[in-house]
PDB file of N, CA and C in Angstrom:
ATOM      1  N   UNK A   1       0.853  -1.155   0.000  1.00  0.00           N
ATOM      2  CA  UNK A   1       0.000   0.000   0.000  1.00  0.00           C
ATOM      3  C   UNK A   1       0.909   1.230   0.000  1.00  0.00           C
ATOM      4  N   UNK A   2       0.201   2.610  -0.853  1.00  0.00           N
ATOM      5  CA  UNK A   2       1.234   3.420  -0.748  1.00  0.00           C
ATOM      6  C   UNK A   2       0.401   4.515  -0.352  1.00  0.00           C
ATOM      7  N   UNK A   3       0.882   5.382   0.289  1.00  0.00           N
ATOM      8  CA  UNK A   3       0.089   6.384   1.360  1.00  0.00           C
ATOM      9  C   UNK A   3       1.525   7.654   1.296  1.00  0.00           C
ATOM     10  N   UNK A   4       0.910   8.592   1.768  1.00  0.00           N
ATOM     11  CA  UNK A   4       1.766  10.178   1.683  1.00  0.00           C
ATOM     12  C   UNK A   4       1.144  11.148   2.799  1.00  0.00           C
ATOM     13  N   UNK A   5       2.530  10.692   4.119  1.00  0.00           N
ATOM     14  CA  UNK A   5       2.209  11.561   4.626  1.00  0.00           C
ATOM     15  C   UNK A   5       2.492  13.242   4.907  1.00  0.00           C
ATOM     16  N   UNK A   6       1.631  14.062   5.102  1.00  0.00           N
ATOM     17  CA  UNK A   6       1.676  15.874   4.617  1.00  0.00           C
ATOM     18  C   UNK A   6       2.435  16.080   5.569  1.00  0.00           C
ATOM     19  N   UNK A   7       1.985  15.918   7.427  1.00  0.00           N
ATOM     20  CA  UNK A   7       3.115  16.242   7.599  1.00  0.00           C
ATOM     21  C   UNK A   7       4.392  15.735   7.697  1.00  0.00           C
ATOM     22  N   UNK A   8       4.739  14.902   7.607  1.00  0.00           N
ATOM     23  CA  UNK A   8       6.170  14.859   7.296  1.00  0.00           C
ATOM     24  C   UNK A   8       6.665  15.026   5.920  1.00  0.00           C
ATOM     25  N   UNK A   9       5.618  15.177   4.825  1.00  0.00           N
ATOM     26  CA  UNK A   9       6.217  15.281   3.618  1.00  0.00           C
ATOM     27  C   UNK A   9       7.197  13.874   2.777  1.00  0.00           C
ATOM     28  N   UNK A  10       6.618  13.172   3.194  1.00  0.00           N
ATOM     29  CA  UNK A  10       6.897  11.386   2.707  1.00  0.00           C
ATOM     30  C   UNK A  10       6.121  10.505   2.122  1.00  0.00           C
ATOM     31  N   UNK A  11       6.461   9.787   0.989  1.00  0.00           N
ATOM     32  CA  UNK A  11       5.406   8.493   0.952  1.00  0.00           C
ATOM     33  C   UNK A  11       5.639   7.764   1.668  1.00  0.00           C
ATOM     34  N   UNK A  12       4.995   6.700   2.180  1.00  0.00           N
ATOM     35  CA  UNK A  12       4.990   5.689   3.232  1.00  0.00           C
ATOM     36  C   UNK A  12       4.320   4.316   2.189  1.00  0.00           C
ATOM     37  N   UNK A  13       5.314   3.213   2.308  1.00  0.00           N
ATOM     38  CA  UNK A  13       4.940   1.919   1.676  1.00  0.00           C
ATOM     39  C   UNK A  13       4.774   1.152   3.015  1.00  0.00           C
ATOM     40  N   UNK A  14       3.538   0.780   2.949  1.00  0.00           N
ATOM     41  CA  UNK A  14       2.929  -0.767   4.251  1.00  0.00           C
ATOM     42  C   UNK A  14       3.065  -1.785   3.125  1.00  0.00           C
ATOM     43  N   UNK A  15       3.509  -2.504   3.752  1.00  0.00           N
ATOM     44  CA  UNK A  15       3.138  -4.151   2.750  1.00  0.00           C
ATOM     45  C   UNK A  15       3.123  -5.068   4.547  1.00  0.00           C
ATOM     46  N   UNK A  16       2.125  -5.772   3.710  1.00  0.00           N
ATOM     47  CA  UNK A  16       1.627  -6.737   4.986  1.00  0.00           C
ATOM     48  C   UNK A  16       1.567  -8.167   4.894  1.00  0.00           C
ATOM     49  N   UNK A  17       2.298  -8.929   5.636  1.00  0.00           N
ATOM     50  CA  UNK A  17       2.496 -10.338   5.311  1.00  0.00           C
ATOM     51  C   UNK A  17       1.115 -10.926   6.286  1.00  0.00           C
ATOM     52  N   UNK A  18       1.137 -12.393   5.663  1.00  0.00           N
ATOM     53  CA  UNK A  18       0.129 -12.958   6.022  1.00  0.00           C
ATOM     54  C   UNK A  18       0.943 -13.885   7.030  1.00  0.00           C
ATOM     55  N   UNK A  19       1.961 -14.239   7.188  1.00  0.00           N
ATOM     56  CA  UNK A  19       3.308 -15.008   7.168  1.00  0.00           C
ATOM     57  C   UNK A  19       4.093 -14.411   8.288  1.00  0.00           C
ATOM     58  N   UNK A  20       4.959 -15.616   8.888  1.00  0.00           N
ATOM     59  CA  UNK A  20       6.099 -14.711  10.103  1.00  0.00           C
ATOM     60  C   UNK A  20       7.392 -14.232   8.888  1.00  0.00           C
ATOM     61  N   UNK A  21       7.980 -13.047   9.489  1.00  0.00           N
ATOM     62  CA  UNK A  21       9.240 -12.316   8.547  1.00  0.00           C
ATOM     63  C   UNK A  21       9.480 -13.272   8.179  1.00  0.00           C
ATOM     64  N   UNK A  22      10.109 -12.999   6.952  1.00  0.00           N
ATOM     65  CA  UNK A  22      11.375 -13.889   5.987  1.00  0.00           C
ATOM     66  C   UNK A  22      12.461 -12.528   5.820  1.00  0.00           C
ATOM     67  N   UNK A  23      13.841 -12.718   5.864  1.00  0.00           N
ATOM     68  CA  UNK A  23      14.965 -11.640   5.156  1.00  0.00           C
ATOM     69  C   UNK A  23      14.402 -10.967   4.120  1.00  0.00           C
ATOM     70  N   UNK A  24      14.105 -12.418   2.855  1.00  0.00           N
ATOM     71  CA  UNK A  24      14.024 -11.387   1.399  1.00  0.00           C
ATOM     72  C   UNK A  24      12.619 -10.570   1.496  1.00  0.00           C
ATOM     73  N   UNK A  25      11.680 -10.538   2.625  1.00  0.00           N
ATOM     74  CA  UNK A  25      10.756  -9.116   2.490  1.00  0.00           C
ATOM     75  C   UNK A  25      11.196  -7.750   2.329  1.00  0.00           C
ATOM     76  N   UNK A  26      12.407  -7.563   3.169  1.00  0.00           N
ATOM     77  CA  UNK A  26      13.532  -6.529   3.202  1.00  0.00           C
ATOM     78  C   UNK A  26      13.624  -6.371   2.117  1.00  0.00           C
ATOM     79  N   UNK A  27      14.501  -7.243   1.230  1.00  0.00           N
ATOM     80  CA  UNK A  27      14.715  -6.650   0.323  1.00  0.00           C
ATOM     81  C   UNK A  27      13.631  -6.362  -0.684  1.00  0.00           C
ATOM     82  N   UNK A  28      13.000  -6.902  -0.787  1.00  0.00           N
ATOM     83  CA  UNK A  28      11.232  -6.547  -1.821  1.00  0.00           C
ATOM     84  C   UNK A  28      11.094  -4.617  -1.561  1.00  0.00           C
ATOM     85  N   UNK A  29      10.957  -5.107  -0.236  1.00  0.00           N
ATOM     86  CA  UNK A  29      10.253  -3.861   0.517  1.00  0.00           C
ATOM     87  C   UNK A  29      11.360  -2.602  -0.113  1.00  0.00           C
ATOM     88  N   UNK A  30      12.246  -3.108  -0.091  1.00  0.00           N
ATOM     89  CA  UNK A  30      13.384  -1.657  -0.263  1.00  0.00           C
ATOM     90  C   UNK A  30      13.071  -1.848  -1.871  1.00  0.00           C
ATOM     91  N   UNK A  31      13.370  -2.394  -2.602  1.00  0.00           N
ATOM     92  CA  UNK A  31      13.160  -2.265  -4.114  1.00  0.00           C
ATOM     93  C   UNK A  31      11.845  -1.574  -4.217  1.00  0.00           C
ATOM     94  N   UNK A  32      10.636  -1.667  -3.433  1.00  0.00           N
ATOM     95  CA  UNK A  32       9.301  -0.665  -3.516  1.00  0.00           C
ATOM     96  C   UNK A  32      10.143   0.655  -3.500  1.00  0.00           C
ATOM     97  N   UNK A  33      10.539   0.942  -1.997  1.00  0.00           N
ATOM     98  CA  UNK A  33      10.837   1.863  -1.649  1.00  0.00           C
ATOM     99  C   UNK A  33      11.538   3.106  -2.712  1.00  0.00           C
ATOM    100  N   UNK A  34      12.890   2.174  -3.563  1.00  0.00           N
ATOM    101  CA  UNK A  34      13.773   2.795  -4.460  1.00  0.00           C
ATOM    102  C   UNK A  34      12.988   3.099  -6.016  1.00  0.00           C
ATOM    103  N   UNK A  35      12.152   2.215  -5.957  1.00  0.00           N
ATOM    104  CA  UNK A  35      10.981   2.809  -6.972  1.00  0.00           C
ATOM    105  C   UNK A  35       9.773   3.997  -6.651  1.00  0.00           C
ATOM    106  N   UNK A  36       9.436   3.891  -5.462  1.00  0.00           N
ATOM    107  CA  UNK A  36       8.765   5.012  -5.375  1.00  0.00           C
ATOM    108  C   UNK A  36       9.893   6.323  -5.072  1.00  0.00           C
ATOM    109  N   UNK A  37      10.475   6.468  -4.659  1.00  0.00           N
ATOM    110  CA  UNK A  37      11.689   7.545  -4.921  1.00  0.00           C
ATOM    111  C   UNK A  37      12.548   8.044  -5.870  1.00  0.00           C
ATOM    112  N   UNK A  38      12.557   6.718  -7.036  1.00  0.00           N
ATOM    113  CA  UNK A  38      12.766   7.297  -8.273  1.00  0.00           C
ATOM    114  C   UNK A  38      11.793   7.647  -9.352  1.00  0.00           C
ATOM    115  N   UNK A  39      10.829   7.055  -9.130  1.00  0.00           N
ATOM    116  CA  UNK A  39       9.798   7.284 -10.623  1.00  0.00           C
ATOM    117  C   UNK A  39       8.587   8.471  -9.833  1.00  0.00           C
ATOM    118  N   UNK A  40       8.290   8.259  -8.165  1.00  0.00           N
ATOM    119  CA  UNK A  40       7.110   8.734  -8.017  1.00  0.00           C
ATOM    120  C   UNK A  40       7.289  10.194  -7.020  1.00  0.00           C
ATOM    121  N   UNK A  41       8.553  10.091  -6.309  1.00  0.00           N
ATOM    122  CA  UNK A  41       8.510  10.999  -5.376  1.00  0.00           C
ATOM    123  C   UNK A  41       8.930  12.814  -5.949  1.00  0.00           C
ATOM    124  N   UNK A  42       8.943  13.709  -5.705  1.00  0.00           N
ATOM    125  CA  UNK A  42       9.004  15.128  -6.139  1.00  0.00           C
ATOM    126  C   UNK A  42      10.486  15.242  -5.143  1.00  0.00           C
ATOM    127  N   UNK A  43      11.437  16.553  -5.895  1.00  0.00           N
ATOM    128  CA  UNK A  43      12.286  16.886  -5.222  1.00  0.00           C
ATOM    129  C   UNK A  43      11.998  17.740  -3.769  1.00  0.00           C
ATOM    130  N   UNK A  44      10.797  18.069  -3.417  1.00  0.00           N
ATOM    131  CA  UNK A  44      10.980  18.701  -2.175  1.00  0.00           C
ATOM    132  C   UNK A  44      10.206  17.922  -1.036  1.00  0.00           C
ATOM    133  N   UNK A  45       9.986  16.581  -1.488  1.00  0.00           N
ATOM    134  CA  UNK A  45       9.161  14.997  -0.848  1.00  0.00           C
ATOM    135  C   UNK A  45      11.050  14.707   0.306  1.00  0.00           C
ATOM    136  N   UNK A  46      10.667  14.116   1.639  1.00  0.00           N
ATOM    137  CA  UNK A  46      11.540  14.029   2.146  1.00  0.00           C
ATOM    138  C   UNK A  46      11.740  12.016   1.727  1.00  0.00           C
ATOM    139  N   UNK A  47      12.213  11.479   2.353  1.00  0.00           N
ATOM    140  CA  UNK A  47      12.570   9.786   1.519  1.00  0.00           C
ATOM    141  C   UNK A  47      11.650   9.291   2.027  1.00  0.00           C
ATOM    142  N   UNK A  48      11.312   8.448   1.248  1.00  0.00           N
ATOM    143  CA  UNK A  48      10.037   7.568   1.253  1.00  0.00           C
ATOM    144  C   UNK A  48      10.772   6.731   2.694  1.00  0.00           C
ATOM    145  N   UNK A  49       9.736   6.149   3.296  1.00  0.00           N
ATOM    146  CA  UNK A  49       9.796   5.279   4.466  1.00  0.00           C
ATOM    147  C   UNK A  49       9.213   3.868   4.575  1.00  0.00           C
ATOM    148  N   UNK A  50       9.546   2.632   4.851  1.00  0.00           N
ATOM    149  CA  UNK A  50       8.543   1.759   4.550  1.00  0.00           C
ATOM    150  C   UNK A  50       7.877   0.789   6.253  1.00  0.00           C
ATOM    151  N   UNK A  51       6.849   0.570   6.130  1.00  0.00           N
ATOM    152  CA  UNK A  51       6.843  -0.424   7.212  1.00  0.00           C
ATOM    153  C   UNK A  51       6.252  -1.892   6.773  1.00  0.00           C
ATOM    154  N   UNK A  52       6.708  -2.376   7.564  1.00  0.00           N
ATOM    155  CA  UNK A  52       6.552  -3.998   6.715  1.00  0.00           C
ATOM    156  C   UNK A  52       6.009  -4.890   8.077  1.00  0.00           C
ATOM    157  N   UNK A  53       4.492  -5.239   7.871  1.00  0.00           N
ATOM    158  CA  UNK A  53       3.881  -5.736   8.814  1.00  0.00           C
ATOM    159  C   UNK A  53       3.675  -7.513   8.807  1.00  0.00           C
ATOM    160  N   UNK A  54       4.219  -8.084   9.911  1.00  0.00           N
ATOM    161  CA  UNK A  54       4.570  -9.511   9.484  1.00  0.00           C
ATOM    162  C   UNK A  54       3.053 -10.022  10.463  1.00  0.00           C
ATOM    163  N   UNK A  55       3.150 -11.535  10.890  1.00  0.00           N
ATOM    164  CA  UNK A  55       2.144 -12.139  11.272  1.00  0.00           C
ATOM    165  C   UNK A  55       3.333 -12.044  12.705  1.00  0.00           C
ATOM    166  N   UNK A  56       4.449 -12.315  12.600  1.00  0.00           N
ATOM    167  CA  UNK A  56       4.931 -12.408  13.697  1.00  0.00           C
ATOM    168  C   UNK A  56       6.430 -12.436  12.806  1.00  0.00           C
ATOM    169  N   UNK A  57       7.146 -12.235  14.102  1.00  0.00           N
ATOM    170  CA  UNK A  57       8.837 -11.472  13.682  1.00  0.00           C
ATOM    171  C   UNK A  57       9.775 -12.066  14.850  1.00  0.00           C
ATOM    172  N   UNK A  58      10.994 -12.289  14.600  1.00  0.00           N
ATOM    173  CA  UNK A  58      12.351 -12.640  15.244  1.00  0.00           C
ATOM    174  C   UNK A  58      13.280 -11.809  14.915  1.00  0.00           C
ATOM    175  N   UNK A  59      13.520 -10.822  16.253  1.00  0.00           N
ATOM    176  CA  UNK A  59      13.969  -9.909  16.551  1.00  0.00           C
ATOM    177  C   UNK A  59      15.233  -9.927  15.510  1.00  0.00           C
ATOM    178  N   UNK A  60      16.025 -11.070  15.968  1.00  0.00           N
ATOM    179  CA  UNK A  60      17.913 -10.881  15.568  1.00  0.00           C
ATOM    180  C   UNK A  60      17.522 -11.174  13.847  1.00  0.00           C
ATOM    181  N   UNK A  61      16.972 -12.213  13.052  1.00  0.00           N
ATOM    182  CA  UNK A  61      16.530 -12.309  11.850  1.00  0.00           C
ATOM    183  C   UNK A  61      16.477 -10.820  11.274  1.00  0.00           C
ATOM    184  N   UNK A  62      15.253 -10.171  11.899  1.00  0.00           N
ATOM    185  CA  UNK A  62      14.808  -8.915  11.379  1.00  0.00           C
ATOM    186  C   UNK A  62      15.834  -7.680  11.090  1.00  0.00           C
ATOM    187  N   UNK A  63      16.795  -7.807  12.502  1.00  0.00           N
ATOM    188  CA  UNK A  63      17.902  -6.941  12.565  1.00  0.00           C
ATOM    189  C   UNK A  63      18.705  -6.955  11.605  1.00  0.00           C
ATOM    190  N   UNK A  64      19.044  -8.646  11.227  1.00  0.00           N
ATOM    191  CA  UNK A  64      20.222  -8.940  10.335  1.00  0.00           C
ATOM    192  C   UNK A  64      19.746  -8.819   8.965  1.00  0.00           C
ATOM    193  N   UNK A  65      18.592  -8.693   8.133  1.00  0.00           N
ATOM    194  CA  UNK A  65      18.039  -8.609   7.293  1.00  0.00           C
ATOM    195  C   UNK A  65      18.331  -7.282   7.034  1.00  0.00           C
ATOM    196  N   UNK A  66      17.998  -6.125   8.087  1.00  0.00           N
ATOM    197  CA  UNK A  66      18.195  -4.675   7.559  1.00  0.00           C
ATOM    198  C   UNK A  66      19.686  -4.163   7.859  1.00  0.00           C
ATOM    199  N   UNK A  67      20.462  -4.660   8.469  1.00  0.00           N
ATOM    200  CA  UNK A  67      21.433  -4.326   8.614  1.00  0.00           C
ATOM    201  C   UNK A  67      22.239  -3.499   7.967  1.00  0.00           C
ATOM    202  N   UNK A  68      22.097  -3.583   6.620  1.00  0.00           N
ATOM    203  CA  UNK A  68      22.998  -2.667   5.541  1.00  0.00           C
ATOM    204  C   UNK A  68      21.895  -2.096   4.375  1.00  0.00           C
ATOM    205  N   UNK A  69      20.816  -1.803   4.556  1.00  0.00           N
ATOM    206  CA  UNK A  69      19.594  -1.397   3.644  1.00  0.00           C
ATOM    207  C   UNK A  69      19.911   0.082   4.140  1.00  0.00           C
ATOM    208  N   UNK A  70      19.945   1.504   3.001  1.00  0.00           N
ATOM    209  CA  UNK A  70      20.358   2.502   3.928  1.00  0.00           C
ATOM    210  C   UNK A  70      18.484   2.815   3.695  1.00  0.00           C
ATOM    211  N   UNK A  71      17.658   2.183   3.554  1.00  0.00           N
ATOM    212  CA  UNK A  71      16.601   3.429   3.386  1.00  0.00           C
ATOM    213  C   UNK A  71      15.816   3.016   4.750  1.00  0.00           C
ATOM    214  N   UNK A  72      15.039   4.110   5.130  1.00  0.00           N
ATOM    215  CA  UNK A  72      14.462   3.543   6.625  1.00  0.00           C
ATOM    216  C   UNK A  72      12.895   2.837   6.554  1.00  0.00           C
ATOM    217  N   UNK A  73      13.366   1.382   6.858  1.00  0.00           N
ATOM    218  CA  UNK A  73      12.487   0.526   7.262  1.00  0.00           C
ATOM    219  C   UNK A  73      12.122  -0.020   8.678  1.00  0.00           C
ATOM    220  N   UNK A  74      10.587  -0.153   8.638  1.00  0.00           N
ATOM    221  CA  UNK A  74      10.329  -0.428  10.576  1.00  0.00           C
ATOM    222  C   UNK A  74       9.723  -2.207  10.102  1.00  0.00           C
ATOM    223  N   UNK A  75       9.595  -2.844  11.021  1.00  0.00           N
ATOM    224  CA  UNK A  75       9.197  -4.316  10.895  1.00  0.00           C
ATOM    225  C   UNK A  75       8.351  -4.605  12.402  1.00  0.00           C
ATOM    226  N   UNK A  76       7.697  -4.822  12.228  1.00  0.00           N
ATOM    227  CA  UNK A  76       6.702  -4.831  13.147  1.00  0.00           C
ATOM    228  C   UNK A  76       5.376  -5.910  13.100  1.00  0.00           C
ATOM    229  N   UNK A  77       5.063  -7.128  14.218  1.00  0.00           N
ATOM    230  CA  UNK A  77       4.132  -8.093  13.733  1.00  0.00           C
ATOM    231  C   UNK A  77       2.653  -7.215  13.913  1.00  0.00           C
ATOM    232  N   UNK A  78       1.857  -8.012  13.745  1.00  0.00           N
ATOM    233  CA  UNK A  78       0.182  -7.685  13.989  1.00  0.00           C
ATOM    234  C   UNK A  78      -0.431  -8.767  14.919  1.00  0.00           C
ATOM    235  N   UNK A  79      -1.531  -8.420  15.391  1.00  0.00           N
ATOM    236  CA  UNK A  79      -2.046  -9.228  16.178  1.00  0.00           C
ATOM    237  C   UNK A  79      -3.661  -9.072  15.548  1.00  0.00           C
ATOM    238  N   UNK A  80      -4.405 -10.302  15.397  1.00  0.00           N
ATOM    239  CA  UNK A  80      -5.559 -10.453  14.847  1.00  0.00           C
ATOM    240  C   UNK A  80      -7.053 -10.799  15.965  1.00  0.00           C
ATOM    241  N   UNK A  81      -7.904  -9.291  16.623  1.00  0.00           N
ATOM    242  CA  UNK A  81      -8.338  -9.404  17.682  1.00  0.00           C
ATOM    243  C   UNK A  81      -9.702 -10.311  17.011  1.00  0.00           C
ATOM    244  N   UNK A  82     -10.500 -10.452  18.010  1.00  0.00           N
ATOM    245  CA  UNK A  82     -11.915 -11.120  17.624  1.00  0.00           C
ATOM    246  C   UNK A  82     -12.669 -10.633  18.388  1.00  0.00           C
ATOM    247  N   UNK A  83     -12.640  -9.374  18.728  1.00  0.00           N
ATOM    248  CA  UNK A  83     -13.526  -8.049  19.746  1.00  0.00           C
ATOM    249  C   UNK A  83     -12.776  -6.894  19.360  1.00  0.00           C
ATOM    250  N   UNK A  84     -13.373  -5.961  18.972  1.00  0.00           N
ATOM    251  CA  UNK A  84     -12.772  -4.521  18.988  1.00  0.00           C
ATOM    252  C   UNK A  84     -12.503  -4.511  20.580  1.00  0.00           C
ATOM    253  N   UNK A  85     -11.540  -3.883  20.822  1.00  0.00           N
ATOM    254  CA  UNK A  85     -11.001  -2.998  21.997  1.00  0.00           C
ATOM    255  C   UNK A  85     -12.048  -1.800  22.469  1.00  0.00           C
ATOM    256  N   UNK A  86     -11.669  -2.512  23.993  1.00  0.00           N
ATOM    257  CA  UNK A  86     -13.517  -1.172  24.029  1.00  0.00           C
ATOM    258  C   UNK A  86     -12.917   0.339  23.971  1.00  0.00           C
ATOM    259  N   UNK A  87     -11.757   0.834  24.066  1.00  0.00           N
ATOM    260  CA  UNK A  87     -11.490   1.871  23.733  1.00  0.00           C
ATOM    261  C   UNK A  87     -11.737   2.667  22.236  1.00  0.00           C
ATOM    262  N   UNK A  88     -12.148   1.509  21.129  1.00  0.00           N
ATOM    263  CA  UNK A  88     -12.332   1.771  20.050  1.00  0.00           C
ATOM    264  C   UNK A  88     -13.732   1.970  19.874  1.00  0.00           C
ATOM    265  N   UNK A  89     -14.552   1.100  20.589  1.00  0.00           N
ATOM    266  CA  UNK A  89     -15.678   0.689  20.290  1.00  0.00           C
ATOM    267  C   UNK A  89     -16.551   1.562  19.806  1.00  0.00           C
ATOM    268  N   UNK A  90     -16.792   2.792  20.448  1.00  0.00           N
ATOM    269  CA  UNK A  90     -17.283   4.331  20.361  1.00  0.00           C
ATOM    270  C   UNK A  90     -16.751   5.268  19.268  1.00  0.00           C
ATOM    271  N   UNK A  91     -15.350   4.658  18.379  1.00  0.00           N
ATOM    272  CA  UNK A  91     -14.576   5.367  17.398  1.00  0.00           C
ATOM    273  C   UNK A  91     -14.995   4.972  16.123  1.00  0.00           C
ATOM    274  N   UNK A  92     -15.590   3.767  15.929  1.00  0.00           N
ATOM    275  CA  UNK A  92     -16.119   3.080  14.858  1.00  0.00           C
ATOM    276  C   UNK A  92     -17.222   3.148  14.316  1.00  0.00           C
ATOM    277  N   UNK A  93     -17.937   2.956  13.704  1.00  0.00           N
ATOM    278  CA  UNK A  93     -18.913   2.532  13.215  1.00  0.00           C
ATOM    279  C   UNK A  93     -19.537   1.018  13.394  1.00  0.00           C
ATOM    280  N   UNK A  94     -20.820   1.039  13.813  1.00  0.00           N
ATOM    281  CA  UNK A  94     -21.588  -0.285  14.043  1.00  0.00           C
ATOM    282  C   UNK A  94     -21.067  -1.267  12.623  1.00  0.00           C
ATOM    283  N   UNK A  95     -21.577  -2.407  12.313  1.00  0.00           N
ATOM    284  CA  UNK A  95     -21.595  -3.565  11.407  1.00  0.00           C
ATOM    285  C   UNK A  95     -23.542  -2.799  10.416  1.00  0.00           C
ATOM    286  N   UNK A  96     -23.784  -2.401  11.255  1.00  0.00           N
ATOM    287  CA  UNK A  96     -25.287  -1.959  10.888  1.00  0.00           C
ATOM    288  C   UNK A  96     -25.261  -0.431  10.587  1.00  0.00           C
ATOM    289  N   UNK A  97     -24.087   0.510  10.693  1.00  0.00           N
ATOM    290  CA  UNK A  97     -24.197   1.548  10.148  1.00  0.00           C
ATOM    291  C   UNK A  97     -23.327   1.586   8.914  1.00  0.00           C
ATOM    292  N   UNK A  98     -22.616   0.657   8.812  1.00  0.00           N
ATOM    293  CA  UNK A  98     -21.824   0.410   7.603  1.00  0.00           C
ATOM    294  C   UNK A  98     -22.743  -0.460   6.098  1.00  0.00           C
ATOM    295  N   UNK A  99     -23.780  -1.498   6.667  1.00  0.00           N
ATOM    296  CA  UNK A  99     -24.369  -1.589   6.123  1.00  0.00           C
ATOM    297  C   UNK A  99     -25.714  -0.552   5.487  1.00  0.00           C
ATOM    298  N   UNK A 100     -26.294   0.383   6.538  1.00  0.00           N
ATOM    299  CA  UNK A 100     -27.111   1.147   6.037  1.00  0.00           C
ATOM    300  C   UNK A 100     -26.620   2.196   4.940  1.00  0.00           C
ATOM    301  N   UNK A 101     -25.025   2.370   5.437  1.00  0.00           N
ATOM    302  CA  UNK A 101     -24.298   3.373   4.112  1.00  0.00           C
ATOM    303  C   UNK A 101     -24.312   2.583   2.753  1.00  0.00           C
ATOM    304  N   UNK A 102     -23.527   1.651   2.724  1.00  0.00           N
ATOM    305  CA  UNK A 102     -23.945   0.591   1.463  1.00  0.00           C
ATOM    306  C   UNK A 102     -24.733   0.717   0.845  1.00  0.00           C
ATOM    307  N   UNK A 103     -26.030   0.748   1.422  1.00  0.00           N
ATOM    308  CA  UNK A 103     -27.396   0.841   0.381  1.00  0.00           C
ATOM    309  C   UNK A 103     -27.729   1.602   0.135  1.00  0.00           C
ATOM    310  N   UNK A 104     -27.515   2.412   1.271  1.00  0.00           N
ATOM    311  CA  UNK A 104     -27.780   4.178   0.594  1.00  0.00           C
ATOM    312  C   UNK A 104     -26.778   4.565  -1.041  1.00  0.00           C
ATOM    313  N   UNK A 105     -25.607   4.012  -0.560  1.00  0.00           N
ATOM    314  CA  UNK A 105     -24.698   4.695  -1.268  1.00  0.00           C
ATOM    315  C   UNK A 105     -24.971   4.192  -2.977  1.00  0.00           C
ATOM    316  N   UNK A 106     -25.653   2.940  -2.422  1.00  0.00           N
ATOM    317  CA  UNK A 106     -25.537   1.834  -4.062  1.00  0.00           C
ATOM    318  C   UNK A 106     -26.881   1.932  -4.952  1.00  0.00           C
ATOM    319  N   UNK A 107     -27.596   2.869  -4.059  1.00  0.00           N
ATOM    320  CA  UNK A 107     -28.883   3.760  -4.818  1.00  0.00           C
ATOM    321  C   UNK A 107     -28.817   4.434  -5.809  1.00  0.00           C
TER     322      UNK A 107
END
């Protein structure tokens, strides 16, 4: 996914594994990266940044994978809830207000 954030003045590449890290994501991820900085980014865009979201990650693997990549990448797992967080709960939208938009919208 590619996203641009204003304030910092960056694109931002997420790519999201379904999978625990492997090394060669690193390098995938940086070949995004060196493509969106050469074909897509503007000279007054600061360097693209990437984060690369695994199912789960091993710390020293992850380390040794980026070790010599100069562009800045974060690696970070996900966790897959089966309840919103009640802190969210009130931030969202119902299952039933998402559906009433749908039909409205597909009118």
């Amino acid at each position: 996914m590619l996203f641009y954030n204003l304030k910092v003045r960056s694109y931002v590449v997420i790519e999201l594994k379904t999978t625990e890290f492997k090394p060669e994501y690193a390098g995938k991820l940086n070949f995004y990266l060196n493509a969106v900085d050469k074909y897509i980014k503007d000279e007054n865009d600061n360097p693209t940044f990437g984060i690369l979201l695994c199912k789960d990650k091993k710390r020293v693997t992850a380390e040794l994978a980026l070790k010599d990549i100069n562009k800045p990448i974060g690696v970070s797992e996900y966790k897959i809830l089966s309840e919103i967080p009640e802190f969210l709960e009130g931030a969202l939208p119902s299952i039933e207000d998402i559906e009433k938009r749908l039909v409205i919208d597909s009118e």
